[in-house]
PDB file of N, CA and C in Angstrom:
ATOM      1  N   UNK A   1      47.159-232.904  77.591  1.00  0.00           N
ATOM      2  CA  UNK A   1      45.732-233.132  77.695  1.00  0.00           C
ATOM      3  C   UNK A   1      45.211-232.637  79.046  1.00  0.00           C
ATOM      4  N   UNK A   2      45.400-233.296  80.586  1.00  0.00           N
ATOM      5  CA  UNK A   2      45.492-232.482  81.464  1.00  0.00           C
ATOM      6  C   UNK A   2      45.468-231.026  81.831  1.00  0.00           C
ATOM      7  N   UNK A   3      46.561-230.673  80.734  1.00  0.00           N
ATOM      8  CA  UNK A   3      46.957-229.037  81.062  1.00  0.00           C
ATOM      9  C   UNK A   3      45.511-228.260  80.076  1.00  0.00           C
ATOM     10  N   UNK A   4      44.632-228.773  79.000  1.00  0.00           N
ATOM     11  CA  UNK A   4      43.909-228.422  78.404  1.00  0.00           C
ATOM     12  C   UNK A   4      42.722-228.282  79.432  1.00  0.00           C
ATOM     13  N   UNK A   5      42.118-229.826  79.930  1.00  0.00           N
ATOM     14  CA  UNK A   5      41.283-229.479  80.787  1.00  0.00           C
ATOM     15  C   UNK A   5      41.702-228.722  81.731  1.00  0.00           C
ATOM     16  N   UNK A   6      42.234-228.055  82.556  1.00  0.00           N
ATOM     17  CA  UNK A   6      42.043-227.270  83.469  1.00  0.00           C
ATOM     18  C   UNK A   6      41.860-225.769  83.162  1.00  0.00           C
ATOM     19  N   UNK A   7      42.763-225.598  81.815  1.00  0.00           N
ATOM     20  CA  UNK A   7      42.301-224.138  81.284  1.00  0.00           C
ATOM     21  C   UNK A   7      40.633-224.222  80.966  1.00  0.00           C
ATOM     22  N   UNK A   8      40.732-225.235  80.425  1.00  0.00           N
ATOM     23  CA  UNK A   8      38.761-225.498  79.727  1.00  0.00           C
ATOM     24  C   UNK A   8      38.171-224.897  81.421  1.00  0.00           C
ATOM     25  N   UNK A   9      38.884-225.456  81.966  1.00  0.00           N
ATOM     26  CA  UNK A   9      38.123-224.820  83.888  1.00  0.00           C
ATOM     27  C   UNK A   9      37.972-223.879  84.363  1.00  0.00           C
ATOM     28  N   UNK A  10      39.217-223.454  83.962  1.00  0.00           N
ATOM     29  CA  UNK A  10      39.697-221.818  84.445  1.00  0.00           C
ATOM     30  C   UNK A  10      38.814-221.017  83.845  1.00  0.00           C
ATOM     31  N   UNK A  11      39.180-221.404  82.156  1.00  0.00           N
ATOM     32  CA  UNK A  11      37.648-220.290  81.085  1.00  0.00           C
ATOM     33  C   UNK A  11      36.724-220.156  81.714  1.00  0.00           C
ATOM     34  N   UNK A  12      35.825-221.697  82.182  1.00  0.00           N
ATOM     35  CA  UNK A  12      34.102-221.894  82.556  1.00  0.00           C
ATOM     36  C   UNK A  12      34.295-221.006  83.625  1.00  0.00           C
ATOM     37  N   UNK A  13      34.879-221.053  84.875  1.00  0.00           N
ATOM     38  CA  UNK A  13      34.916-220.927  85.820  1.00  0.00           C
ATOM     39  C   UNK A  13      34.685-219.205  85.561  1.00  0.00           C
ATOM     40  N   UNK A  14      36.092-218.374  84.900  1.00  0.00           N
ATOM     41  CA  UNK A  14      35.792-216.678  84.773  1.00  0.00           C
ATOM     42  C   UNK A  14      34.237-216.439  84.296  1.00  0.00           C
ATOM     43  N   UNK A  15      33.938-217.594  82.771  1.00  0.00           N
ATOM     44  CA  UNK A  15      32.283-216.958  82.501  1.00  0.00           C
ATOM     45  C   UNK A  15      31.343-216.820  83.279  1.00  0.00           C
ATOM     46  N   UNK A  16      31.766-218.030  84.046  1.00  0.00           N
ATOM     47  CA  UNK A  16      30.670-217.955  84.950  1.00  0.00           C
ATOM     48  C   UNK A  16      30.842-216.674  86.053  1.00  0.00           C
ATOM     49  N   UNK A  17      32.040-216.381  86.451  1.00  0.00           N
ATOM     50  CA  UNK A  17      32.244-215.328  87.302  1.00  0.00           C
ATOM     51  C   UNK A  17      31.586-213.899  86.904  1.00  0.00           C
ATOM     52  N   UNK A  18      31.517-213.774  85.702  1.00  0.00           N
ATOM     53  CA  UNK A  18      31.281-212.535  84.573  1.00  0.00           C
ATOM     54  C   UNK A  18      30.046-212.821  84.313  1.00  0.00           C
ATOM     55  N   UNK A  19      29.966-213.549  84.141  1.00  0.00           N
ATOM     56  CA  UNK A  19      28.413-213.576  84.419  1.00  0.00           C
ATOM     57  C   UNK A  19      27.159-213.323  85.736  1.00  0.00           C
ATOM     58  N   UNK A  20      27.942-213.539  86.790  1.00  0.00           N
ATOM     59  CA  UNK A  20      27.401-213.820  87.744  1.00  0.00           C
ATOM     60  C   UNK A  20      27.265-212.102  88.060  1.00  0.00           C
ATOM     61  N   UNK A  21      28.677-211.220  87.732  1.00  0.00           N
ATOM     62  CA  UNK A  21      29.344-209.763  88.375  1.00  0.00           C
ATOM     63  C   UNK A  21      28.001-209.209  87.415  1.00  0.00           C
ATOM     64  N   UNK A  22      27.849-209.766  85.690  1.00  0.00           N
ATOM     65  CA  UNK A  22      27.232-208.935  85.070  1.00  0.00           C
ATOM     66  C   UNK A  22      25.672-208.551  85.435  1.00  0.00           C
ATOM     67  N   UNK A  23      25.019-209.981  85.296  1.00  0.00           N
ATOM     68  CA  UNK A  23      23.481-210.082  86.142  1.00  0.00           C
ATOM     69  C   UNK A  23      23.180-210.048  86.976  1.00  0.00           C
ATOM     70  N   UNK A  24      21.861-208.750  87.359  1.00  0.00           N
ATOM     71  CA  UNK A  24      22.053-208.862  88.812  1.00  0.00           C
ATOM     72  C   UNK A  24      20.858-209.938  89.439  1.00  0.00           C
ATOM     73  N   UNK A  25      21.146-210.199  90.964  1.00  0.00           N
ATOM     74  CA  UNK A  25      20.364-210.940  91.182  1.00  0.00           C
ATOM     75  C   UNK A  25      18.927-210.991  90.997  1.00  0.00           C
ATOM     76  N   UNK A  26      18.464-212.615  90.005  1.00  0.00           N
ATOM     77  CA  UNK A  26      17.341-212.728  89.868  1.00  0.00           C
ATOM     78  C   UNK A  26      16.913-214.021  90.771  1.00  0.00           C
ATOM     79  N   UNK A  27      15.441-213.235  90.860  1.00  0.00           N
ATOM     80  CA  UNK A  27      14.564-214.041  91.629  1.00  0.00           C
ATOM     81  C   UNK A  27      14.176-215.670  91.248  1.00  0.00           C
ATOM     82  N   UNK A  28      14.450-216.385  91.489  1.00  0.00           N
ATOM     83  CA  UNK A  28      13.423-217.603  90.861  1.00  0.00           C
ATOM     84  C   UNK A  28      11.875-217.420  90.824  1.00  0.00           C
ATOM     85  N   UNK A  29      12.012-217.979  89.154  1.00  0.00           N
ATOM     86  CA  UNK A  29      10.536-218.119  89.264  1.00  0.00           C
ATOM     87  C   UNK A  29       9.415-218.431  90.092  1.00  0.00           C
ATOM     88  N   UNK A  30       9.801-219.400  90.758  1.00  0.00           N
ATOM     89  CA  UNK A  30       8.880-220.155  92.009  1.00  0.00           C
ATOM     90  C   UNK A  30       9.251-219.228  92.984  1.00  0.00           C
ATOM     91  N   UNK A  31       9.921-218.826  93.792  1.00  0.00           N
ATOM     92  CA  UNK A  31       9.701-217.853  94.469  1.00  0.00           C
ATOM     93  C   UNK A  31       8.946-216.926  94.233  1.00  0.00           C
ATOM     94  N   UNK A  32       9.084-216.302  92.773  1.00  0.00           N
ATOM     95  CA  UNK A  32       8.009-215.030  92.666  1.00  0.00           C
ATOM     96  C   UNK A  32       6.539-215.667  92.529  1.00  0.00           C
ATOM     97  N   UNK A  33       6.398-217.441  92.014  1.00  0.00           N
ATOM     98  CA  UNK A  33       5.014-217.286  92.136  1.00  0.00           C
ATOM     99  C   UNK A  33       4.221-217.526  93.672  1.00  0.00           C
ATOM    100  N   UNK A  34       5.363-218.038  94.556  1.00  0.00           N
ATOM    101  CA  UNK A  34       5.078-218.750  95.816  1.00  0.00           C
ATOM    102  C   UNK A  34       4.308-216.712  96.578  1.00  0.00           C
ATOM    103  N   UNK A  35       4.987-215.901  96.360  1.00  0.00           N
ATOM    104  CA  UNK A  35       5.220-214.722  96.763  1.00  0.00           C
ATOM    105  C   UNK A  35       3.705-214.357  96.009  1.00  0.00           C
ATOM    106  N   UNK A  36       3.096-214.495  94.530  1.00  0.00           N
ATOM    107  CA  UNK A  36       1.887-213.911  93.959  1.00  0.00           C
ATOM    108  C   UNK A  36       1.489-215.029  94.591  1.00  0.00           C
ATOM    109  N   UNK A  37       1.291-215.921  94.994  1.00  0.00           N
ATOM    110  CA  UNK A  37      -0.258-216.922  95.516  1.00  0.00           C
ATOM    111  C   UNK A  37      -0.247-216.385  96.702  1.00  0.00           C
ATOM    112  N   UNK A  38       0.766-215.554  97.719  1.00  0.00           N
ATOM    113  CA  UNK A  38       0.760-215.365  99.243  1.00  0.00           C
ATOM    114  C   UNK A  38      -0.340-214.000  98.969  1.00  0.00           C
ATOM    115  N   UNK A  39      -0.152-213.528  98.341  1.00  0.00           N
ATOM    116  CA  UNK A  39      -1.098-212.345  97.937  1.00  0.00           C
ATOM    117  C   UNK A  39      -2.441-212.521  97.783  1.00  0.00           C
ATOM    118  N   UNK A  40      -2.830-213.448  97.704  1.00  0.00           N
ATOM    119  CA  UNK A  40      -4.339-214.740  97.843  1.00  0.00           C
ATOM    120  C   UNK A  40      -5.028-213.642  98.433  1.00  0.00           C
ATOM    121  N   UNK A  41      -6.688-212.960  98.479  1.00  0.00           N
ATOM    122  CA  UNK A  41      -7.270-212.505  99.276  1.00  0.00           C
ATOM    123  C   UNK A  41      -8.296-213.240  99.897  1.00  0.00           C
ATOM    124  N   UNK A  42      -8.675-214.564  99.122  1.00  0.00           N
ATOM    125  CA  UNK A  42      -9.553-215.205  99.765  1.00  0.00           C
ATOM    126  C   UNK A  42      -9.206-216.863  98.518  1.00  0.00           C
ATOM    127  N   UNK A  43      -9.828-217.752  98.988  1.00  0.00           N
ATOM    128  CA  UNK A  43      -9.547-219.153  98.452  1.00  0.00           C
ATOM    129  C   UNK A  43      -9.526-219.232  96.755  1.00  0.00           C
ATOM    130  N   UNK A  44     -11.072-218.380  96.484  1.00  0.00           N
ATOM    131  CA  UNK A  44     -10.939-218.105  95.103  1.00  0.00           C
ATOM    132  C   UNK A  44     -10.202-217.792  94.063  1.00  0.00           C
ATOM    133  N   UNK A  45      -9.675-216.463  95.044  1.00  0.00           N
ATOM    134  CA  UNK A  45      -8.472-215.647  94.698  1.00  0.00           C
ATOM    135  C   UNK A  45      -7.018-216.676  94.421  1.00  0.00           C
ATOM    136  N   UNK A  46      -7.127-217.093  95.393  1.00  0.00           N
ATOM    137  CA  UNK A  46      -6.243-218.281  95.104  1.00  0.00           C
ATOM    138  C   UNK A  46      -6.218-219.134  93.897  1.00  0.00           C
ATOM    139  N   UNK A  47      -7.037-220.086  94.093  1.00  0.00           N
ATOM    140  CA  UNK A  47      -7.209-221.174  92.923  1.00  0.00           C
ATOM    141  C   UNK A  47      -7.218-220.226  91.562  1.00  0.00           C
ATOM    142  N   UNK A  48      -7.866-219.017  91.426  1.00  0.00           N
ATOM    143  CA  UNK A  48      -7.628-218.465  89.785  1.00  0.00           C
ATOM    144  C   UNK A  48      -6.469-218.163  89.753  1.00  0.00           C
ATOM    145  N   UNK A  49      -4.900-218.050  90.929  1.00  0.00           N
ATOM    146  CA  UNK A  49      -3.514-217.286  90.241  1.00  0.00           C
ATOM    147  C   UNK A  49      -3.586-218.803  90.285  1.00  0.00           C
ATOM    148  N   UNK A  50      -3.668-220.139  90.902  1.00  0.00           N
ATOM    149  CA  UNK A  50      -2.957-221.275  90.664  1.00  0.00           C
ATOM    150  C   UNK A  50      -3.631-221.338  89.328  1.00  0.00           C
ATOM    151  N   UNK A  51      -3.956-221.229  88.579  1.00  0.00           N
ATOM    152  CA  UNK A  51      -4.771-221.477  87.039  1.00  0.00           C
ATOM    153  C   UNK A  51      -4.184-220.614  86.518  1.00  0.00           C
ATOM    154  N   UNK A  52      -3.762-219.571  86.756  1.00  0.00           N
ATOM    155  CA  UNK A  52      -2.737-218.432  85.852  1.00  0.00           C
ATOM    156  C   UNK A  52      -1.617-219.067  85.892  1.00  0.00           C
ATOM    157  N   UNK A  53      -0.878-218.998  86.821  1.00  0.00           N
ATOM    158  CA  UNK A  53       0.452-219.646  86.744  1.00  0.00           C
ATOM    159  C   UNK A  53       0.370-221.236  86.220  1.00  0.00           C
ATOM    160  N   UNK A  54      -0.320-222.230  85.878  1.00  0.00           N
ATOM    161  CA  UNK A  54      -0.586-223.461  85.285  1.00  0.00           C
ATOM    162  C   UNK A  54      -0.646-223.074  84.203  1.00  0.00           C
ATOM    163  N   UNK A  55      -1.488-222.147  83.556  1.00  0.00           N
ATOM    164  CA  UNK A  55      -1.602-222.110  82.157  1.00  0.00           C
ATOM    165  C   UNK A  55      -0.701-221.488  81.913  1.00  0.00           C
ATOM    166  N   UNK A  56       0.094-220.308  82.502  1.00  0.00           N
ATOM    167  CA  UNK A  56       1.465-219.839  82.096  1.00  0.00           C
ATOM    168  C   UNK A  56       2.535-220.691  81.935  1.00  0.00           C
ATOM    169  N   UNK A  57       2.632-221.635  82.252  1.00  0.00           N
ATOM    170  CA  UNK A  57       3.839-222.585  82.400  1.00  0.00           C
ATOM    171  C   UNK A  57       3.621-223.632  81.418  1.00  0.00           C
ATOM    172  N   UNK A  58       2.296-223.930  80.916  1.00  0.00           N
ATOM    173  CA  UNK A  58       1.498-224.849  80.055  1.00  0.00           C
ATOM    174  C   UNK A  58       1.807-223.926  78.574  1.00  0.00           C
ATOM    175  N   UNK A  59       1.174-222.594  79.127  1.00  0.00           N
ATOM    176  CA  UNK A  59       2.190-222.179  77.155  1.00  0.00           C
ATOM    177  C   UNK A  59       3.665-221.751  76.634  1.00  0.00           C
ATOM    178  N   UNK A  60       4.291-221.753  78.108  1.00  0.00           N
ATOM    179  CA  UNK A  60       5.219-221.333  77.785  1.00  0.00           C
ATOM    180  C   UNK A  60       6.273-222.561  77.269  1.00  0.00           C
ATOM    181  N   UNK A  61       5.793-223.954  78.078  1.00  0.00           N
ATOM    182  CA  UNK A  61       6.539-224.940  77.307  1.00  0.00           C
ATOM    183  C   UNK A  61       6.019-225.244  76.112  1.00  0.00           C
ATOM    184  N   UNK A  62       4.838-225.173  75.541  1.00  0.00           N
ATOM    185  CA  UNK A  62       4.081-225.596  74.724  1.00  0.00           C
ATOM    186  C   UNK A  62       4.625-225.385  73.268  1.00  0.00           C
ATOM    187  N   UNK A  63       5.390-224.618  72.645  1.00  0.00           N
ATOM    188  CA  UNK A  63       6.601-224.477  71.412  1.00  0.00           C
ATOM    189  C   UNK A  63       7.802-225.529  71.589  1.00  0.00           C
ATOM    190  N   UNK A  64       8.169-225.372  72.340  1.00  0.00           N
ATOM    191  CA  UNK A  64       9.391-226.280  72.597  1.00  0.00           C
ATOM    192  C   UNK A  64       9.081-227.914  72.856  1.00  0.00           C
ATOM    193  N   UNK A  65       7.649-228.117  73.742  1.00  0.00           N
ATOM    194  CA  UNK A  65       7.007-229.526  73.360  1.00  0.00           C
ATOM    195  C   UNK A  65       6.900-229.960  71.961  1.00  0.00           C
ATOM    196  N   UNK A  66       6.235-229.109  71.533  1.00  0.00           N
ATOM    197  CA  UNK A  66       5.689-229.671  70.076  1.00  0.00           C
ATOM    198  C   UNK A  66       7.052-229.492  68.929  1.00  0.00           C
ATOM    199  N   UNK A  67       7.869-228.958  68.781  1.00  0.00           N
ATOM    200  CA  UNK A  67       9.331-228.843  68.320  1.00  0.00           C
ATOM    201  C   UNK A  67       9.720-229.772  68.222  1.00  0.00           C
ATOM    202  N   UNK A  68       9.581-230.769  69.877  1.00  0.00           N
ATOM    203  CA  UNK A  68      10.792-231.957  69.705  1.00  0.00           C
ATOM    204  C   UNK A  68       9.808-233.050  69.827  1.00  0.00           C
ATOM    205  N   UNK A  69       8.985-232.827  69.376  1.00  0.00           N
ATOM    206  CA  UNK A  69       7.582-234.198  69.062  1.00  0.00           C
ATOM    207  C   UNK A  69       7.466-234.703  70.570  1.00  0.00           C
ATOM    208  N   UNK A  70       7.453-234.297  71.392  1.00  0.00           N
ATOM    209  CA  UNK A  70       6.991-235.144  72.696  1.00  0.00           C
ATOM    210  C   UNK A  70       5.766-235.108  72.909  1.00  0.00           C
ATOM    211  N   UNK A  71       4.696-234.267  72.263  1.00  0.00           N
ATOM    212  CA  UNK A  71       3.524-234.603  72.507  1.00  0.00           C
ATOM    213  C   UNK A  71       2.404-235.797  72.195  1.00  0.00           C
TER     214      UNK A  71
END
């Protein structure tokens, strides 16, 4: 039993390695939006990407809310 979990480790451990070699580095989301609000030209400018990125994040969960009845 022992000797099972640690192979189960060894496996996770290569996918994850192969995975990591295969994809290259991505940005976090919040970084890229922290990076589009720095782009702000004036306050306005501002508050409409914070309303883009709100409603982007508002539809993008919005299938998967209503799926598992949490609304």
């Amino acid at each position: 039993m022992l000797n099972s979990a640690r192979q189960r480790k060894r496996t996770v451990s290569k996918l994850l390695g192969l995975f990591q070699a295969i994809l290259p580095e991505i940005e976090p989301q919040q970084a890229r939006d922290q990076a589009y609000l720095a782009e702000s030209v004036d306050i306005y400018d501002l508050e409409r990407r914070m309303r883009e990125i709100d409603q982007r994040g508002r539809s993008a969960a919005s299938p998967l809310t209503f799926s598992l009845g949490l609304r």
